[in-house]
PDB file of N, CA and C in Angstrom:
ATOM      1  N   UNK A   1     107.156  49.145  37.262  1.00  0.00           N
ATOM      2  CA  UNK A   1     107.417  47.818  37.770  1.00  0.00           C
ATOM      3  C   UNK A   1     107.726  46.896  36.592  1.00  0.00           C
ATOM      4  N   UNK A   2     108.685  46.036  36.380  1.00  0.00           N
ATOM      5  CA  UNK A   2     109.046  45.569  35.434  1.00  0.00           C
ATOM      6  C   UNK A   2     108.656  43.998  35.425  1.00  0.00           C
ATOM      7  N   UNK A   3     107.990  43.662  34.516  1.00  0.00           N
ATOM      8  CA  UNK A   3     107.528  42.019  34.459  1.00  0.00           C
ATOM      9  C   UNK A   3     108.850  41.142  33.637  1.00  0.00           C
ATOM     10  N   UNK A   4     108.308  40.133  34.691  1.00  0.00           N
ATOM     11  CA  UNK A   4     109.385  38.900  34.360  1.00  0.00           C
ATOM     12  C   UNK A   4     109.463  38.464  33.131  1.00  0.00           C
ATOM     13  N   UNK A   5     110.416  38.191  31.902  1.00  0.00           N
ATOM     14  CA  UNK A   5     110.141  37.587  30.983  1.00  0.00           C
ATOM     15  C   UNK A   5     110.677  36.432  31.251  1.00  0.00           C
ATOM     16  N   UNK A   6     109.694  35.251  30.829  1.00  0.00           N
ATOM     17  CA  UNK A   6     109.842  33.706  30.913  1.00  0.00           C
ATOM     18  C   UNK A   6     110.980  33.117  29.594  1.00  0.00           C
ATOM     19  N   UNK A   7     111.955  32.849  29.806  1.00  0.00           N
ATOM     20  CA  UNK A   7     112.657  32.274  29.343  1.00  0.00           C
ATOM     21  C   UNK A   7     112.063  30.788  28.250  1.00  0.00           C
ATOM     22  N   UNK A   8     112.745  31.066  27.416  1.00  0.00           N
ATOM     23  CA  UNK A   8     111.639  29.672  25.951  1.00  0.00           C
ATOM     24  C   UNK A   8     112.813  28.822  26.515  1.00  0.00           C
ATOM     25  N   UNK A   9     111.894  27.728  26.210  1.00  0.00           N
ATOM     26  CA  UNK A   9     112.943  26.346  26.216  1.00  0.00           C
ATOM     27  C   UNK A   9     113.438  25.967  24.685  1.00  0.00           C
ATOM     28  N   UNK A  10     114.584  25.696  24.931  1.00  0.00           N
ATOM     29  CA  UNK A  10     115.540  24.978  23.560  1.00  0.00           C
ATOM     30  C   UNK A  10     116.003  23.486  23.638  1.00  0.00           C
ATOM     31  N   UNK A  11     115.186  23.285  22.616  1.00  0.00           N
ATOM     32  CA  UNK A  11     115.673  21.898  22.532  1.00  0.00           C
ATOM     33  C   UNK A  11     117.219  21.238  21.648  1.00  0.00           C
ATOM     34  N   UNK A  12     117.852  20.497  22.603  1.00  0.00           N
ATOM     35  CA  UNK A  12     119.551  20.351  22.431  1.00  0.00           C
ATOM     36  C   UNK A  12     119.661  18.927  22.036  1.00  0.00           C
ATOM     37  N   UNK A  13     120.714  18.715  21.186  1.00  0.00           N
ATOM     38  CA  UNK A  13     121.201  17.116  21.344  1.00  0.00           C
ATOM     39  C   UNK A  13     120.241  16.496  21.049  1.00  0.00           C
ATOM     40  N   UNK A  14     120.266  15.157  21.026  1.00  0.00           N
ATOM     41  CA  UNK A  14     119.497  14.154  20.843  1.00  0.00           C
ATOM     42  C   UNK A  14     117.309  14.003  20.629  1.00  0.00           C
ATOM     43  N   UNK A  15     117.299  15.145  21.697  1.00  0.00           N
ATOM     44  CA  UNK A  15     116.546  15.285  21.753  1.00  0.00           C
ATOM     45  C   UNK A  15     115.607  16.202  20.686  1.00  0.00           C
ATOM     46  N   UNK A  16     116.549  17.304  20.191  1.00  0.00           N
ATOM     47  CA  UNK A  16     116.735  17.987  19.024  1.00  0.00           C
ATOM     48  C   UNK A  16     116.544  17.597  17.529  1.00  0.00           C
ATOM     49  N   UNK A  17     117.012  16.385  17.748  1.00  0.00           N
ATOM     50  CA  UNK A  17     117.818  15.653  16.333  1.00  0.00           C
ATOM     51  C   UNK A  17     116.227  14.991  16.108  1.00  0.00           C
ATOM     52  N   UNK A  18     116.138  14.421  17.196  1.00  0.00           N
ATOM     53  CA  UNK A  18     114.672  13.323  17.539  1.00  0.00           C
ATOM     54  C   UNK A  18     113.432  14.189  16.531  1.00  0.00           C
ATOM     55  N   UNK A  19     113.389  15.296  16.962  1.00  0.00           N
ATOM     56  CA  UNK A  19     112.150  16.126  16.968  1.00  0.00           C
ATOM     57  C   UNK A  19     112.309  16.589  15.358  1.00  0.00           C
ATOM     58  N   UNK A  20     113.252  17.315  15.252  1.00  0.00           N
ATOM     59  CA  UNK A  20     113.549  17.674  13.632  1.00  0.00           C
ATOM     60  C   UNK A  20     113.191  16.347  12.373  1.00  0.00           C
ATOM     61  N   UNK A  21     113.652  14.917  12.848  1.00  0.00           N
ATOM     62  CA  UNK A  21     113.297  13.838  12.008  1.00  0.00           C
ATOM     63  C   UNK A  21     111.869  13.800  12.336  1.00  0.00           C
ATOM     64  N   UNK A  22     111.306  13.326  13.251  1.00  0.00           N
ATOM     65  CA  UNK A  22     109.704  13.361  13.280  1.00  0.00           C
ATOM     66  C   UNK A  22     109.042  14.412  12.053  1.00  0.00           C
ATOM     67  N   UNK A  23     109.649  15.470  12.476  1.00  0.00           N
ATOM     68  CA  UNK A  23     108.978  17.167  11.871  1.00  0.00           C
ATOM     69  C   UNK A  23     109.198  16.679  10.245  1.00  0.00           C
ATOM     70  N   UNK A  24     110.410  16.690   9.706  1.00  0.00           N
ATOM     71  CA  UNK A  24     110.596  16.012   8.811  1.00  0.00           C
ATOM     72  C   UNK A  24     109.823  14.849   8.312  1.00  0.00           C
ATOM     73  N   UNK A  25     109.593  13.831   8.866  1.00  0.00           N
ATOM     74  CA  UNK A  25     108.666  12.643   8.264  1.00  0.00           C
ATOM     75  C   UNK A  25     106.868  13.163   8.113  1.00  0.00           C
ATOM     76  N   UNK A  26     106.787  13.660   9.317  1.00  0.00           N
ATOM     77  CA  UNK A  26     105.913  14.259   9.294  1.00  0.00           C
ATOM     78  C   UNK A  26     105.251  15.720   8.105  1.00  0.00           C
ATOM     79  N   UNK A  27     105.912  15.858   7.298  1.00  0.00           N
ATOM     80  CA  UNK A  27     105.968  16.769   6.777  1.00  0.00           C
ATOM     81  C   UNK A  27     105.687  16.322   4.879  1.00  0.00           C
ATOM     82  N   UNK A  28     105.496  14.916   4.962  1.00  0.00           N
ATOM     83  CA  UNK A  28     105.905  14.427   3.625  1.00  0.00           C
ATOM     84  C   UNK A  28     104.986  13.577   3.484  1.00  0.00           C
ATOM     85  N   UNK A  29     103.835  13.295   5.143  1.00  0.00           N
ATOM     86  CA  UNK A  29     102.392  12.931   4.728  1.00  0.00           C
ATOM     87  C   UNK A  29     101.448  13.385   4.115  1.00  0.00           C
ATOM     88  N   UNK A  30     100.325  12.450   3.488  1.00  0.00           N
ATOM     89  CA  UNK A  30      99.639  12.973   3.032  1.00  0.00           C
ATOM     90  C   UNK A  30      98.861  13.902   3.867  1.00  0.00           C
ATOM     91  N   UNK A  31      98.226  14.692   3.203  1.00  0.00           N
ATOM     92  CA  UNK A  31      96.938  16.254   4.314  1.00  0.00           C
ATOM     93  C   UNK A  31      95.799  15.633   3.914  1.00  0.00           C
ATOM     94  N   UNK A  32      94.888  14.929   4.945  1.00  0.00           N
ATOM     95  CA  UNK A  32      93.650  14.405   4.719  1.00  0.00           C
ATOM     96  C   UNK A  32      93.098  15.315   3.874  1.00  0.00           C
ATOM     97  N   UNK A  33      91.773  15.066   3.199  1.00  0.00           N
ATOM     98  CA  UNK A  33      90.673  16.686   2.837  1.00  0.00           C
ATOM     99  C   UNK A  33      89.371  16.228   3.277  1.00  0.00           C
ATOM    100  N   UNK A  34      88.759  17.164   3.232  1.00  0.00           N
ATOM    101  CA  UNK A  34      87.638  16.830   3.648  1.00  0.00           C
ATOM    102  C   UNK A  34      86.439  16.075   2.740  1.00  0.00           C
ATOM    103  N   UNK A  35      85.665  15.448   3.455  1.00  0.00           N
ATOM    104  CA  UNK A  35      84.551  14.647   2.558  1.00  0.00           C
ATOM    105  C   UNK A  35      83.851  15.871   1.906  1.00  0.00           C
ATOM    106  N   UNK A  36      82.878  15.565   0.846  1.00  0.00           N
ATOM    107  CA  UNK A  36      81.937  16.712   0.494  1.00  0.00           C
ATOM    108  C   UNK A  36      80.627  16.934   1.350  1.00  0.00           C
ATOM    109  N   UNK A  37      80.189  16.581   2.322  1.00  0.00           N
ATOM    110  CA  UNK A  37      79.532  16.694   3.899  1.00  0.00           C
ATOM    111  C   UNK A  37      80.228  17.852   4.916  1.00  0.00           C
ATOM    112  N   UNK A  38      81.008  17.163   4.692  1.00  0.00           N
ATOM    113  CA  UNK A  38      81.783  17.809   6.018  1.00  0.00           C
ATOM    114  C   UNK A  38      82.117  19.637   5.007  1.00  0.00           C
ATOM    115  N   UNK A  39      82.629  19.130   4.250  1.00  0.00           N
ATOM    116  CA  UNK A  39      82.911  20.619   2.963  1.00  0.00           C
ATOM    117  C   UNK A  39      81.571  21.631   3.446  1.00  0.00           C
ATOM    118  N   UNK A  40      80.238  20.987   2.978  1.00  0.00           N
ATOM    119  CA  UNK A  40      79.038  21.977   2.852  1.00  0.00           C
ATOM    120  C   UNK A  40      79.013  22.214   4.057  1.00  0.00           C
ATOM    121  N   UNK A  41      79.228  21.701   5.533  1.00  0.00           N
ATOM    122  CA  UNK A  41      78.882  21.234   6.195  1.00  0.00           C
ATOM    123  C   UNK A  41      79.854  23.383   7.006  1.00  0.00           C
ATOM    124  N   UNK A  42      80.732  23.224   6.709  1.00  0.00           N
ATOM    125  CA  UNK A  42      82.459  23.753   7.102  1.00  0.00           C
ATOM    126  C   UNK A  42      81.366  25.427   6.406  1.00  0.00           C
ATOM    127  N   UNK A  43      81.191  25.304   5.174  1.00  0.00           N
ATOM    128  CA  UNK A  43      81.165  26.892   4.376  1.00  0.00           C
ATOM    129  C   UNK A  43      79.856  27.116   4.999  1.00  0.00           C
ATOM    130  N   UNK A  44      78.911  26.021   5.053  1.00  0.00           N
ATOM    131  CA  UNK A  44      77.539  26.668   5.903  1.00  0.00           C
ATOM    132  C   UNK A  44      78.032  27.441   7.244  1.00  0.00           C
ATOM    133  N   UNK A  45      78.465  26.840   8.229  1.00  0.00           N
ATOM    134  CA  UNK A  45      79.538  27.662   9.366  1.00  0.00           C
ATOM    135  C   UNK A  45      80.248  28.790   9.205  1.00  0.00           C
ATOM    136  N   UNK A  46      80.931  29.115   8.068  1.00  0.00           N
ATOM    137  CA  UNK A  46      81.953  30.560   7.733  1.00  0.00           C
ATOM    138  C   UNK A  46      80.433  31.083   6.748  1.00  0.00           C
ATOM    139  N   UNK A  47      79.373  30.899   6.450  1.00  0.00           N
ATOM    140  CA  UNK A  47      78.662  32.121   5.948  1.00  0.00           C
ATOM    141  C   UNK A  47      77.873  32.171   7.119  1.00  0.00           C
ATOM    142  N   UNK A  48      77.677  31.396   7.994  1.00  0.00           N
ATOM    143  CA  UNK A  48      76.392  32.099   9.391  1.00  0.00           C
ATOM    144  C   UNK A  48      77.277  32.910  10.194  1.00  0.00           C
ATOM    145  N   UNK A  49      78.944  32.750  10.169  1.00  0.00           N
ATOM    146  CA  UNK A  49      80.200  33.689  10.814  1.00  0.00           C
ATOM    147  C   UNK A  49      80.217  34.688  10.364  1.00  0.00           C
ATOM    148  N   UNK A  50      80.126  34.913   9.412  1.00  0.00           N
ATOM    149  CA  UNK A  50      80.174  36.506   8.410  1.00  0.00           C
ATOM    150  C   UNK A  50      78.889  37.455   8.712  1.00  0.00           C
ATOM    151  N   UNK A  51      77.866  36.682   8.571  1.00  0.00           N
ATOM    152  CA  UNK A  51      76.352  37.092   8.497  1.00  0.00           C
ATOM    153  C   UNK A  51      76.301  37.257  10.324  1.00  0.00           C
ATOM    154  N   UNK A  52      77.084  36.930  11.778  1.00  0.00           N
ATOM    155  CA  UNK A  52      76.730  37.138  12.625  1.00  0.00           C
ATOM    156  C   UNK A  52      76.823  38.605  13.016  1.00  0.00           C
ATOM    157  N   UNK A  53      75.973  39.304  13.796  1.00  0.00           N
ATOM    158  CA  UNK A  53      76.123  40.306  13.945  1.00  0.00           C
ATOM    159  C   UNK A  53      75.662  40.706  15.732  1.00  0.00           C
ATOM    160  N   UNK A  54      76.822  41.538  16.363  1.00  0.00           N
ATOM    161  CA  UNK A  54      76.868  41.341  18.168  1.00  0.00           C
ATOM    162  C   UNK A  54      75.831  42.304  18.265  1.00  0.00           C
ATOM    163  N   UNK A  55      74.964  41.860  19.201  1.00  0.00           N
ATOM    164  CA  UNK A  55      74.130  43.232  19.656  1.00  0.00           C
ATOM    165  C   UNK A  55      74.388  43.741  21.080  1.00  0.00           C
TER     166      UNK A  55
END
């Protein structure tokens, strides 16, 4: 039985042009970072992730 593949949408024209400048401006902000709280806060979380273990 063969499943439907859903067709992607493409964005054309104006609407196209719109999105690429955003992407563009967007692209040349600054990347927040994190406070040093939130930092200890982030690696305490990825070492109790590592150390979890499923029983």
């Amino acid at each position: 039985m063969a499943i439907t593949i859903k067709s992607v949408p493409v964005l054309e024209g104006t609407t196209a042009e719109e999105f690429v400048r955003k992407a563009e401006k967007n692209a040349l902000r600054r990347t927040p970072s994190l406070s040093k709280s939130s930092a200890k806060r982030l690696n305490k979380v990825l070492e109790k992730s590592k150390n979890f273990k499923f029983e």
